[in-house]
Protein backbone atom coordinates (compact mmCIF):
# COMPACT_ATOMS: atom_id res chain seq x y z
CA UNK A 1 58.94 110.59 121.82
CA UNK A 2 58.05 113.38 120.13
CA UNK A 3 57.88 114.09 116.10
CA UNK A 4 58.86 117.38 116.39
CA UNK A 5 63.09 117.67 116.07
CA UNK A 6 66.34 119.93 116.31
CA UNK A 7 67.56 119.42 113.35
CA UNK A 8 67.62 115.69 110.78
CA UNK A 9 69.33 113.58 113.19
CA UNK A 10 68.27 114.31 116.92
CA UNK A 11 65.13 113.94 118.45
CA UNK A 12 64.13 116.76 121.90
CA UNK A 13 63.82 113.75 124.06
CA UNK A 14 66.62 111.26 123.44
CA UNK A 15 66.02 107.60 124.37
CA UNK A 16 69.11 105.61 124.75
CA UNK A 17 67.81 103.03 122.08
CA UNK A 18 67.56 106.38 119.67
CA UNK A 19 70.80 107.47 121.20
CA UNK A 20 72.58 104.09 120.02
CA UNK A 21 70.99 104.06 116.54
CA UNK A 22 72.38 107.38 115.90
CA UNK A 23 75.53 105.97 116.84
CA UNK A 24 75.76 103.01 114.71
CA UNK A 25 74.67 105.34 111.70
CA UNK A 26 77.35 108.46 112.67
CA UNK A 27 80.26 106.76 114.30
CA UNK A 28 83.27 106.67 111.81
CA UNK A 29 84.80 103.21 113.47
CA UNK A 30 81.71 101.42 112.27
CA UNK A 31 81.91 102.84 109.26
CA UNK A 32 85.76 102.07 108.92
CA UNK A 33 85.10 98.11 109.73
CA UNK A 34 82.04 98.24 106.95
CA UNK A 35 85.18 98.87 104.42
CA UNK A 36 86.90 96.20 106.16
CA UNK A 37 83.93 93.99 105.12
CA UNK A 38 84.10 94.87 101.76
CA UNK A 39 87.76 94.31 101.59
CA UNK A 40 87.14 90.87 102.56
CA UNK A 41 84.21 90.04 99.89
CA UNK A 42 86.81 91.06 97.30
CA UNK A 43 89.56 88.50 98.49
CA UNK A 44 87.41 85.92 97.94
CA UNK A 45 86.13 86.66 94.42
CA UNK A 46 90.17 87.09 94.16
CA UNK A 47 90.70 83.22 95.71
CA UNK A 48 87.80 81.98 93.70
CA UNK A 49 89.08 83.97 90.53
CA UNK A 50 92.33 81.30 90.69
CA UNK A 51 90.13 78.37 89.63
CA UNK A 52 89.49 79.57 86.47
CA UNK A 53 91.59 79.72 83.21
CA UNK A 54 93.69 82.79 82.64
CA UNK A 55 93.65 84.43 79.09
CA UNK A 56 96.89 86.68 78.40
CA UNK A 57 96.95 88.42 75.31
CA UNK A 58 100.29 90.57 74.37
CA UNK A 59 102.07 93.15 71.56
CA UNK A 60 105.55 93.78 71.33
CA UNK A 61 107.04 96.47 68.97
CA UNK A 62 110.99 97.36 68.48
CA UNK A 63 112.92 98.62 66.43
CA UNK A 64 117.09 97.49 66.40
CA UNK A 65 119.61 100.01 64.39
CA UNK A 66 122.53 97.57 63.39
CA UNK A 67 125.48 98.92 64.21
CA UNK A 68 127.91 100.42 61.25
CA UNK A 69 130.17 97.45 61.22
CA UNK A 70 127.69 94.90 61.05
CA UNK A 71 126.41 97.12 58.11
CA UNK A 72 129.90 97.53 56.28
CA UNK A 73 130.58 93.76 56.57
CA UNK A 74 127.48 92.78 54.98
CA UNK A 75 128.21 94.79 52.13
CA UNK A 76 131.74 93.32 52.01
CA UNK A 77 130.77 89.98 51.84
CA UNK A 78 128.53 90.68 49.08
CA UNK A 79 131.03 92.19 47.10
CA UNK A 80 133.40 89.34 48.48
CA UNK A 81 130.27 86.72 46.87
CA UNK A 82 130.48 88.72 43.68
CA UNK A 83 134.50 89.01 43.07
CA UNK A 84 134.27 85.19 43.42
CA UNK A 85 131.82 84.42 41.01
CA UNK A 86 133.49 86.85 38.22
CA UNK A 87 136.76 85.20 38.74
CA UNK A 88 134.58 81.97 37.86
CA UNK A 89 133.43 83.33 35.17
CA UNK A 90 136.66 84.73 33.50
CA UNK A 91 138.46 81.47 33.86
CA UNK A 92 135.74 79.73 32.49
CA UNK A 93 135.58 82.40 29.47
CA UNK A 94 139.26 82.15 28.84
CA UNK A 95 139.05 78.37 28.75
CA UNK A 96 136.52 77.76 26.25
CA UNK A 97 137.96 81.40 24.01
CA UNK A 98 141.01 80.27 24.21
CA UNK A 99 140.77 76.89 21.64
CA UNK A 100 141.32 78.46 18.64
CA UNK A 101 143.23 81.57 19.47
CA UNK A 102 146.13 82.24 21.68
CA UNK A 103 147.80 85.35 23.10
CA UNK A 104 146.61 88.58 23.90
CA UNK A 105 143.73 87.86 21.75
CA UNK A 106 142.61 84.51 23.66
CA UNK A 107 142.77 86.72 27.55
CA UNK A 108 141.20 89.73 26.33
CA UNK A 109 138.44 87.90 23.61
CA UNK A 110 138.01 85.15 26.59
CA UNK A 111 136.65 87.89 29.52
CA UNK A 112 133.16 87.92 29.63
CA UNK A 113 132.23 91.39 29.70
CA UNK A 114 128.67 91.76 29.40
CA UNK A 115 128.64 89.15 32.68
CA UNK A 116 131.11 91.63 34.48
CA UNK A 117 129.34 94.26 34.27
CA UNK A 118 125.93 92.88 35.09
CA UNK A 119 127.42 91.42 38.04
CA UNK A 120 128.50 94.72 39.14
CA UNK A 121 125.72 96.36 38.83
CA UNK A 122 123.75 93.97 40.75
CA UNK A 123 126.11 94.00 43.69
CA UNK A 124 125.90 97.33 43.93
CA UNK A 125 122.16 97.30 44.00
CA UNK A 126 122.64 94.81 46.13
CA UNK A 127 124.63 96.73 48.75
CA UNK A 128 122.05 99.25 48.60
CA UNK A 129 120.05 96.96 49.68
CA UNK A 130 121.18 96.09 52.78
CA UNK A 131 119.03 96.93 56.31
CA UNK A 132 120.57 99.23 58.52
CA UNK A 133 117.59 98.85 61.00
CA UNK A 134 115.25 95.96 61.97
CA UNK A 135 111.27 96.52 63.14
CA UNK A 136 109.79 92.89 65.14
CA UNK A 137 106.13 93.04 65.65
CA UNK A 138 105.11 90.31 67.71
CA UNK A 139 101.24 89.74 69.00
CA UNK A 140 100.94 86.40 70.98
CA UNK A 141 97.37 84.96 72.67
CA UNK A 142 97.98 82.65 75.76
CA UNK A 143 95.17 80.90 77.45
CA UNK A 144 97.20 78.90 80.75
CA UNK A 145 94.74 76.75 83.26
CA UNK A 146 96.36 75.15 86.49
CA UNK A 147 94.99 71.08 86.66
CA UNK A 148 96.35 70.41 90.47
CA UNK A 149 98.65 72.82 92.48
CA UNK A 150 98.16 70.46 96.09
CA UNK A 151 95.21 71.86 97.21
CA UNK A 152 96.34 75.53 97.48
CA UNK A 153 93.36 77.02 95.83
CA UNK A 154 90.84 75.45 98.10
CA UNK A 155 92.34 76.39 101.50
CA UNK A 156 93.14 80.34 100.07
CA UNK A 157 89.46 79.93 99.41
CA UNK A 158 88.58 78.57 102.40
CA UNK A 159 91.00 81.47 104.33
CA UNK A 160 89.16 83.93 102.57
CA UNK A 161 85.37 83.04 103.05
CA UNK A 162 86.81 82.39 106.47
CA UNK A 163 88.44 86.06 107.15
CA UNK A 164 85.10 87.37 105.53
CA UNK A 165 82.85 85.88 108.30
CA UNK A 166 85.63 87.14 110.91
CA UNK A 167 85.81 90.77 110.02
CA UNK A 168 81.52 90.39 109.98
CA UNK A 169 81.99 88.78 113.37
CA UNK A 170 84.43 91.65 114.50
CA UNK A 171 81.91 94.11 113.13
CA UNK A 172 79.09 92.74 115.60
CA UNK A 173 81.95 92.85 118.15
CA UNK A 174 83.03 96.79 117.64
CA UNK A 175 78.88 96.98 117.78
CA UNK A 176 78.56 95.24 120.93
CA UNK A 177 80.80 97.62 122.64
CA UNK A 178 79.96 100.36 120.97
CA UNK A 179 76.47 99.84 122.13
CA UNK A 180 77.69 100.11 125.65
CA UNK A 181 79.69 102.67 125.53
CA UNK A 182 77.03 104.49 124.18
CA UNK A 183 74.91 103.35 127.43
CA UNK A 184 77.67 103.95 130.02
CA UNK A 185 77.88 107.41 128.59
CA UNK A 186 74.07 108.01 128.62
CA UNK A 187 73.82 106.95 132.24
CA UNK A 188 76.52 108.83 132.94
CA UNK A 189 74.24 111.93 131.95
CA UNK A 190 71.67 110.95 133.55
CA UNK A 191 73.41 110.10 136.74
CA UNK A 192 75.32 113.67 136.19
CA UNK A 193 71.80 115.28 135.94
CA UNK A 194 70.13 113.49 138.68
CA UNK A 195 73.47 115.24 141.17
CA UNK A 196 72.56 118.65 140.00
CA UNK A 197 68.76 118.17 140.88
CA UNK A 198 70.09 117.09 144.78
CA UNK A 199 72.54 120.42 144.56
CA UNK A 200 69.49 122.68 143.53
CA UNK A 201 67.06 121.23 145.91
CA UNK A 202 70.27 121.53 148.43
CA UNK A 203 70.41 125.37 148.04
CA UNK A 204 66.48 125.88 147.85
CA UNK A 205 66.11 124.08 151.06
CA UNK A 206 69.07 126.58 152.39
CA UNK A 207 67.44 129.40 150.94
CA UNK A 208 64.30 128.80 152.68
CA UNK A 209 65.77 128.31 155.93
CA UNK A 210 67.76 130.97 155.40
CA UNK A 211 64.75 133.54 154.83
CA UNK A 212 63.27 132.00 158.14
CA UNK A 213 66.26 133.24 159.60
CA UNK A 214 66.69 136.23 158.95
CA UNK A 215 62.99 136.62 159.63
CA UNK A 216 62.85 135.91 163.24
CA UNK A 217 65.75 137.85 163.50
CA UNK A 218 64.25 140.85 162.91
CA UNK A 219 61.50 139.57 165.15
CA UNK A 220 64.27 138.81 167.53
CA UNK A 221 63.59 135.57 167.86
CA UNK A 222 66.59 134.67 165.90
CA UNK A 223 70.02 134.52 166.22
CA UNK A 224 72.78 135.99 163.82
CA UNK A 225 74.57 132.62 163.75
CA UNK A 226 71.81 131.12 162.46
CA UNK A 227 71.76 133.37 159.33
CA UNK A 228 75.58 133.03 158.84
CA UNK A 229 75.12 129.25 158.79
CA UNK A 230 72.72 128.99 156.40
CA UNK A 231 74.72 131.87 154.48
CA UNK A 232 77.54 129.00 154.12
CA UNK A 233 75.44 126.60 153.62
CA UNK A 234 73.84 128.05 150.87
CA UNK A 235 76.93 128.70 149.02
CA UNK A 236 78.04 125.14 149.68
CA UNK A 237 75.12 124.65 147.71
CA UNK A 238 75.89 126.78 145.45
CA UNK A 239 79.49 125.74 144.74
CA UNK A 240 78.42 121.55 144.70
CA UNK A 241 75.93 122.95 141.68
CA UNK A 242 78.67 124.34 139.72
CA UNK A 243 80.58 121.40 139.74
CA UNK A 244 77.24 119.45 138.77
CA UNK A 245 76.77 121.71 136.38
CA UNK A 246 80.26 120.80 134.71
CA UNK A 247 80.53 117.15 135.22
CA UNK A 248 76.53 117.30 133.52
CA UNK A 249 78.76 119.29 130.39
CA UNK A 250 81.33 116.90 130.40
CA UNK A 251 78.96 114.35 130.34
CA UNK A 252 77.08 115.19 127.34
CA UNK A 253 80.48 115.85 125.57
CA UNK A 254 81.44 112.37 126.19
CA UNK A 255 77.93 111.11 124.87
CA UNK A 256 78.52 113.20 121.86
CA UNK A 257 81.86 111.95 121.22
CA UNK A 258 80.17 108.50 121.70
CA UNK A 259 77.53 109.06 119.04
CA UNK A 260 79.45 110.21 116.46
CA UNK A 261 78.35 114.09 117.04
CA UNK A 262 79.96 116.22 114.24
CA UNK A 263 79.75 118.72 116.71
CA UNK A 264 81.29 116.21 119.53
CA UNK A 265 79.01 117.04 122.48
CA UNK A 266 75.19 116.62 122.79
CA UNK A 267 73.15 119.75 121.91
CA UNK A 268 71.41 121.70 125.24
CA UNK A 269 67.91 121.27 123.92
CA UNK A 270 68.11 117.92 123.57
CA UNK A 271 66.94 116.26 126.95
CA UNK A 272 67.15 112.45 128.02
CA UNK A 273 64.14 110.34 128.37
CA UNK A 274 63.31 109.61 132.29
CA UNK A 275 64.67 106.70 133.21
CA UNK A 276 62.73 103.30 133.91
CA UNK A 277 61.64 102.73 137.70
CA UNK A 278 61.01 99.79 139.55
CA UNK A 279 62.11 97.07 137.40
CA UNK A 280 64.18 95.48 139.95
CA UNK A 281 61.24 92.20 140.24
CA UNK A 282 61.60 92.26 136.27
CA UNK A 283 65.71 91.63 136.73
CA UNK A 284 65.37 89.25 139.42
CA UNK A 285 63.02 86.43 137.69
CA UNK A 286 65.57 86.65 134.89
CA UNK A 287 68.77 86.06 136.63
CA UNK A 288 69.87 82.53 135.71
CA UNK A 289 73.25 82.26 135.84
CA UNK A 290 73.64 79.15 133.75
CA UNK A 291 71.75 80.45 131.36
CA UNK A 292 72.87 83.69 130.79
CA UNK A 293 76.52 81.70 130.45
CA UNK A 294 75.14 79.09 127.74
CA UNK A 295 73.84 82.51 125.75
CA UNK A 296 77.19 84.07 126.19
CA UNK A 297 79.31 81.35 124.96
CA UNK A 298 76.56 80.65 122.08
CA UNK A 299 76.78 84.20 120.85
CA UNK A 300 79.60 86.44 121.81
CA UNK A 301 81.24 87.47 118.87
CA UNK A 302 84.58 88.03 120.16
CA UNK A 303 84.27 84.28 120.88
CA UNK A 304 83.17 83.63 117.38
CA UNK A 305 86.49 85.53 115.84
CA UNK A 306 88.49 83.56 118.50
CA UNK A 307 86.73 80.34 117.25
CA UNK A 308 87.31 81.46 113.37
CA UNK A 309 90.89 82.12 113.99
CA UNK A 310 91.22 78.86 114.80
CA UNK A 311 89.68 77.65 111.93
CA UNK A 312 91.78 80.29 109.46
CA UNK A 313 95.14 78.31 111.19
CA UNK A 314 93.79 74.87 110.43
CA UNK A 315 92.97 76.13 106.38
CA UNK A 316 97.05 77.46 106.85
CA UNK A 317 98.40 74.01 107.70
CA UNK A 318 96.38 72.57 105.07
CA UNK A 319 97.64 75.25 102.51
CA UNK A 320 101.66 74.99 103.75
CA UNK A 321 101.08 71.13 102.89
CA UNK A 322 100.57 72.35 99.33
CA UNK A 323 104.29 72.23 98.13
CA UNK A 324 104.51 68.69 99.29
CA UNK A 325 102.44 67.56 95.52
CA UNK A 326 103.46 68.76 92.31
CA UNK A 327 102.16 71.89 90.14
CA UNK A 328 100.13 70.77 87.03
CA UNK A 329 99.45 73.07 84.06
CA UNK A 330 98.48 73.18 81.14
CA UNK A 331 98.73 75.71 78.11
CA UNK A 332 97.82 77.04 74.69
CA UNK A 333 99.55 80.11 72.89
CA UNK A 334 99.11 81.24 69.76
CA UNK A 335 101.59 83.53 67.99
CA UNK A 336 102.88 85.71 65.01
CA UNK A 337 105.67 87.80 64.70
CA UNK A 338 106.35 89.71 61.53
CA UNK A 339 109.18 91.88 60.61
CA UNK A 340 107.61 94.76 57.59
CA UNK A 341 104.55 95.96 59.75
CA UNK A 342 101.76 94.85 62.48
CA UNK A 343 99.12 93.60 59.85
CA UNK A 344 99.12 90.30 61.23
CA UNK A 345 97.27 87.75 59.79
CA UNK A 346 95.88 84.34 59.64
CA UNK A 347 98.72 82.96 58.33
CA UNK A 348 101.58 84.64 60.31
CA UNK A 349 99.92 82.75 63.69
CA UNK A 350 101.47 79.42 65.06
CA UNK A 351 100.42 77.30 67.65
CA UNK A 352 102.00 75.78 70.91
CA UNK A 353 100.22 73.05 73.23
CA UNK A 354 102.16 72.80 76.60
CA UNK A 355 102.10 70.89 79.75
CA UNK A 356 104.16 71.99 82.74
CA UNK A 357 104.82 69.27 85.92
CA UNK A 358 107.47 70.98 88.51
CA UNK A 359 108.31 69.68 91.96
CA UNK A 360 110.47 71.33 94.27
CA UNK A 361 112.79 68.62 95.33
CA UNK A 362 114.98 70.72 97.53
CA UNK A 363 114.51 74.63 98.84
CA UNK A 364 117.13 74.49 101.63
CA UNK A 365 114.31 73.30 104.40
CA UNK A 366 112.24 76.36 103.67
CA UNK A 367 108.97 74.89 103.10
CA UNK A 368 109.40 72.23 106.34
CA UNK A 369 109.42 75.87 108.09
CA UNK A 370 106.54 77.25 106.86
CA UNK A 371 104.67 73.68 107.69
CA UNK A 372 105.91 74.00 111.28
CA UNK A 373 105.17 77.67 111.02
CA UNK A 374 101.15 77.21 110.31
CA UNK A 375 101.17 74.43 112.92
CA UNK A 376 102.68 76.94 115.67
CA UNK A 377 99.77 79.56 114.44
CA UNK A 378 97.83 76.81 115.26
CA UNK A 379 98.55 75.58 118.69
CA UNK A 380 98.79 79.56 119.25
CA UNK A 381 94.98 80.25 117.98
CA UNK A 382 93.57 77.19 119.88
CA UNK A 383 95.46 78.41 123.39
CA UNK A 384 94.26 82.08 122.41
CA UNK A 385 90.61 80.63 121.73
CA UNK A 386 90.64 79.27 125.58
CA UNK A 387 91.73 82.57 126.44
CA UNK A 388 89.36 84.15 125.36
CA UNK A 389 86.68 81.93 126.55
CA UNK A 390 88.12 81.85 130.00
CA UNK A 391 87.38 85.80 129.88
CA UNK A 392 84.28 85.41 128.76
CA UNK A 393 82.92 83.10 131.61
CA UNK A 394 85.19 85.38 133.91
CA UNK A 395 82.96 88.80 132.92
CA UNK A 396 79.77 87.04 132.91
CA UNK A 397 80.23 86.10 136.49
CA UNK A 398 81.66 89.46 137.38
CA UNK A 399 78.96 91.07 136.19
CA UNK A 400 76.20 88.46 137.41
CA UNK A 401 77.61 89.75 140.34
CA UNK A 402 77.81 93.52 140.03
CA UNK A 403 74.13 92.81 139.12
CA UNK A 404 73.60 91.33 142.42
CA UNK A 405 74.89 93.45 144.42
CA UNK A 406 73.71 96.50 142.20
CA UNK A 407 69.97 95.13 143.27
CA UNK A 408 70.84 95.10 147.27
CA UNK A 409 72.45 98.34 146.90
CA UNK A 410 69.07 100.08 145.67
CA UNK A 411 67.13 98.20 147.96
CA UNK A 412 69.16 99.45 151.07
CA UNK A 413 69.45 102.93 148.98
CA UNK A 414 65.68 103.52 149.36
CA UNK A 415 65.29 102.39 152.65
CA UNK A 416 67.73 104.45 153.40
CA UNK A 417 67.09 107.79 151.63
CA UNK A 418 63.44 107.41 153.31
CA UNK A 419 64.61 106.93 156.82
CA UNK A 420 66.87 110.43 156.50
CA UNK A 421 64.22 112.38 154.58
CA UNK A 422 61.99 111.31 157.69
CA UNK A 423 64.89 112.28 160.28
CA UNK A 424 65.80 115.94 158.23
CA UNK A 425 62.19 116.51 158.03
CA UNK A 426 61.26 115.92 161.70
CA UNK A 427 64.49 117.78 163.03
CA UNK A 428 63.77 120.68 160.55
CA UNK A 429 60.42 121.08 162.58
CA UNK A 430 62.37 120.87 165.75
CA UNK A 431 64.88 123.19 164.88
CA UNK A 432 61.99 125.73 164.09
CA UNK A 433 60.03 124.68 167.31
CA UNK A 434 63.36 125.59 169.25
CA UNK A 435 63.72 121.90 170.31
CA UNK A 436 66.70 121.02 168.16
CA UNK A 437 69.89 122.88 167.60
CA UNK A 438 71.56 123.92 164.48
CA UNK A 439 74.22 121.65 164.52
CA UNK A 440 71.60 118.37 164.00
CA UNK A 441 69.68 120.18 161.42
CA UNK A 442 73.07 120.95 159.62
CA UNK A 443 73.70 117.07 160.36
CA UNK A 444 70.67 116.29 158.90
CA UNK A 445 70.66 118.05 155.73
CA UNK A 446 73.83 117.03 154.94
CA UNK A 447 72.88 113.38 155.59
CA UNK A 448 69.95 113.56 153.25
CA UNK A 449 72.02 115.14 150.64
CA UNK A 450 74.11 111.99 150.43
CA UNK A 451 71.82 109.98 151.16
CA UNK A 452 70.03 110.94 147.80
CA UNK A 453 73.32 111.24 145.85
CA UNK A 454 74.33 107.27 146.89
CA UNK A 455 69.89 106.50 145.94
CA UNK A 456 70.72 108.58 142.27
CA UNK A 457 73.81 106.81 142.26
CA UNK A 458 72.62 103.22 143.02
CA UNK A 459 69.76 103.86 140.26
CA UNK A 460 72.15 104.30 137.52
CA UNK A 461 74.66 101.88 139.17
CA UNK A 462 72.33 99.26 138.79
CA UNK A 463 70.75 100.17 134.88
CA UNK A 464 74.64 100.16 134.13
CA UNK A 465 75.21 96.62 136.06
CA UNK A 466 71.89 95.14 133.84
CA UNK A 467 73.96 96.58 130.59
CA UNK A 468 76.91 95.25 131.64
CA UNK A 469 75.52 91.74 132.03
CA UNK A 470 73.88 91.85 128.52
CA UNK A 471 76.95 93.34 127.11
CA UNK A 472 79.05 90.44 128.97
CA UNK A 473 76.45 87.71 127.48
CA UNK A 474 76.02 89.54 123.81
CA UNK A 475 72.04 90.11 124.74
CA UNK A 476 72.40 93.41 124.04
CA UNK A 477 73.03 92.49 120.64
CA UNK A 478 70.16 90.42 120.42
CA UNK A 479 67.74 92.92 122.17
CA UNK A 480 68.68 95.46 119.58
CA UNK A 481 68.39 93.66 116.76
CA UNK A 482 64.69 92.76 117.95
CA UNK A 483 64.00 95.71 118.37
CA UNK A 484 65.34 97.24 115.09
């Protein structure tokens, strides 16, 4: 390949190993499931953040405006306080006045004025005194740390590591077929490509003959016929390499698409690598059924999800069986409240040391449901784990056998394609010796023609049928990663 490229990303000659790099770097669904990934990582540090000790810390401020009446009787019932304790002290003034003088004299003399007065005064200070507004500042410290809660914290741990290794699984699944989309597409080109080299050399053939025509026409030697035949046949030609021509377009759109193109279709001077040739010994001495099955089940990640999901149900059951033990906790708080300002100190803080114990004795049958619940998940995970196995072993053998047949097919292709190149060429040189008429020659060209379309065909058919197999057994995983 060489150093020289169109722009950062694309290379002039694109391999389909380059082709599939550039699509695990561009395409946006890989990048999606790489947030998906990191999603995961975070539950568990959240289902590992559940063994430790929780420290709450909290501030309250408020302020209450009593209402009027709750004002106005406060007041009353310290002037209420007050009128009681000057009627005390009058009788008790008139009592001990009222030994030596009687009368008038012993009520008015008896009447403890200066004690009247003060009294007054005070209560009204003291009404003046009264709040008409409250302020609570509270600041409270809380450190809370869960001794036993049935096991619930080690299977939400468990679920999480286990979804974490899923969605990495499911990443080297979205890989695996991105990888062959990537190569179906590529072929697809190629194959595409290969048609409009058969449609050119289709029309060139035509062309020539055609100018042969009309040559020993003019010598006549020729026949006009023969010039409006190859007239038609030449814009046969010429009409099979337009639609070459587009499926080739729509073929590099689709490989864009596939890559992860911003510009959604492969660029026209970038070119494909040739294609390997004669590796059909190579694929033979490494078609072992049994083995290519023990390497699929071993390694398809689709397999491994199935497989994890299973695993994810069993963590459920053991979680649901949680709320059959009580919840232990324990507790420390510290707290102050204070009612002139927020300057808390030392001495405003008091202390509480808790333990909690609950056990739900009865929730209506709820939590026998979600038992039964994560044991249905269960039984449906394991049946959906044979599922998927069951396709597994089903697309290995299907395309073990594509493979097969793929092989035969280009064998017979060849032998094929040479036989009718041997025929066109030998009733071409008929035709122009006069010893063959137009109609076989027409025959023949038109039987090499497909004959090379069904050889291009079988070529690609059977690089797709060798991707399909290591797609189907997860070796194309492996081969990239050896390779990268």
């Amino acid at each position: 390949m060489g150093s020289e490229t169109i722009d950062f990303i694309l290379p002039k000659v694109l391999d389909l190993e380059t082709a599939q790099k550039i699509a695990l770097r561009e395409n946006p669904s890989i990048r999606a499931i790489e947030h998906r990934i990191e999603q995961a990582k975070q539950r568990v540090k959240q289902a590992v953040a559940n063994y430790y000790p929780q420290l709450m810390a909290s501030y309250s401020a408020s302020h209450l405006d009593f209402s009027d009446a709750r004002v106005q009787s406060a007041k009353d019932s310290i002037w209420n306080q007050s009128s009681q304790m000057i009627s005390q002290s009058i009788s008790r003034g008139i009592t001990s006045y009222g030994g030596s003088t009687t009368g008038i004299e012993a009520l008015i003399g008896g009447i403890p004025w200066d004690t009247i007065i003060s009294n007054w005064i005070s209560t009204y200070l003291a009404t003046k005194e009264v709040p008409e507004y409250q302020n609570n500042y509270t600041l409270s410290f809380m450190l809370r740390y869960t001794l036993f809660d049935g096991f619930s914290r080690k299977y939400t741990v468990k679920l999480a590591k286990l979804s974490e290794v899923s969605v990495e699984e499911a990443k080297k699944e979205s890989i695996r077929q991105l990888l062959y989309a990537v190569a179906n597409s590529y072929y697809a080109v190629h194959l595409a490509e290969e048609n409009l080299k058969i449609a050119e050399a289709d029309k060139a053939f035509n062309e020539r003959l055609l100018y042969e025509a009309k040559a020993k026409y003019e010598k006549g030697a020729g026949s006009l016929s023969d010039i409006l035949n190859f007239e038609v046949r030449l814009r046969s030609a010429s009409a099979q390499i337009i639609n070459s021509q587009q499926n080739r377009e729509i073929a590099r759109i689709s490989l864009g698409e596939v890559m992860g193109l911003s510009d959604g279709r492969l660029p026209d001077q970038v070119s494909l690598a040739p294609l390997p040739d004669n590796i059909e010994s190579e694929i033979e001495q490494n078609l072992n059924v049994d083995d290519l099955l023990s390497f699929a089940l071993t390694n398809r990640p689709d397999l491994k999800v199935a497989n994890l999901s299973v695993s994810q149900a069993e963590a459920r059951v053991g979680q649901s069986k949680s709320t059959l033990y009580p919840q232990i906790g324990v507790s420390v708080s510290r707290t102050a409240t204070r009612e002139v300002d927020s300057e808390f100190r030392s001495d405003d803080f008091s202390t509480n040391i808790g333990l909690d114990v609950s056990y739900t004795l009865f929730a209506g049958g709820k939590y026998k449901a979600m038992r039964a619940e994560a044991r249905a998940s269960l039984r449906e995970a394991e049946e959906n784990y044979n599922l998927t196995r069951i396709g597994v072993i089903s697309e290995v053998y299907t395309a073990y056998q594509e493979l097969k047949s793929a092989l035969e097919q280009l064998k017979l292709q060849k032998e094929t394609a040479e036989y009718v190149r041997k025929n066109r060429d030998l009733v071409e040189k008929e035709f122009i010796a006069g010893q063959a008429p137009l109609v076989r020659l027409n025959e023949a060209q038109r039987d090499l023609v497909d004959a090379e379309v069904r050889l291009a065909s079988a070529r690609v058919g059977l690089l797709r049928a060798l991707y399909h197999l290591k797609t189907a057994t997860a070796k194309s995983l492996f081969d990239f990663d050896q390779n990268n």
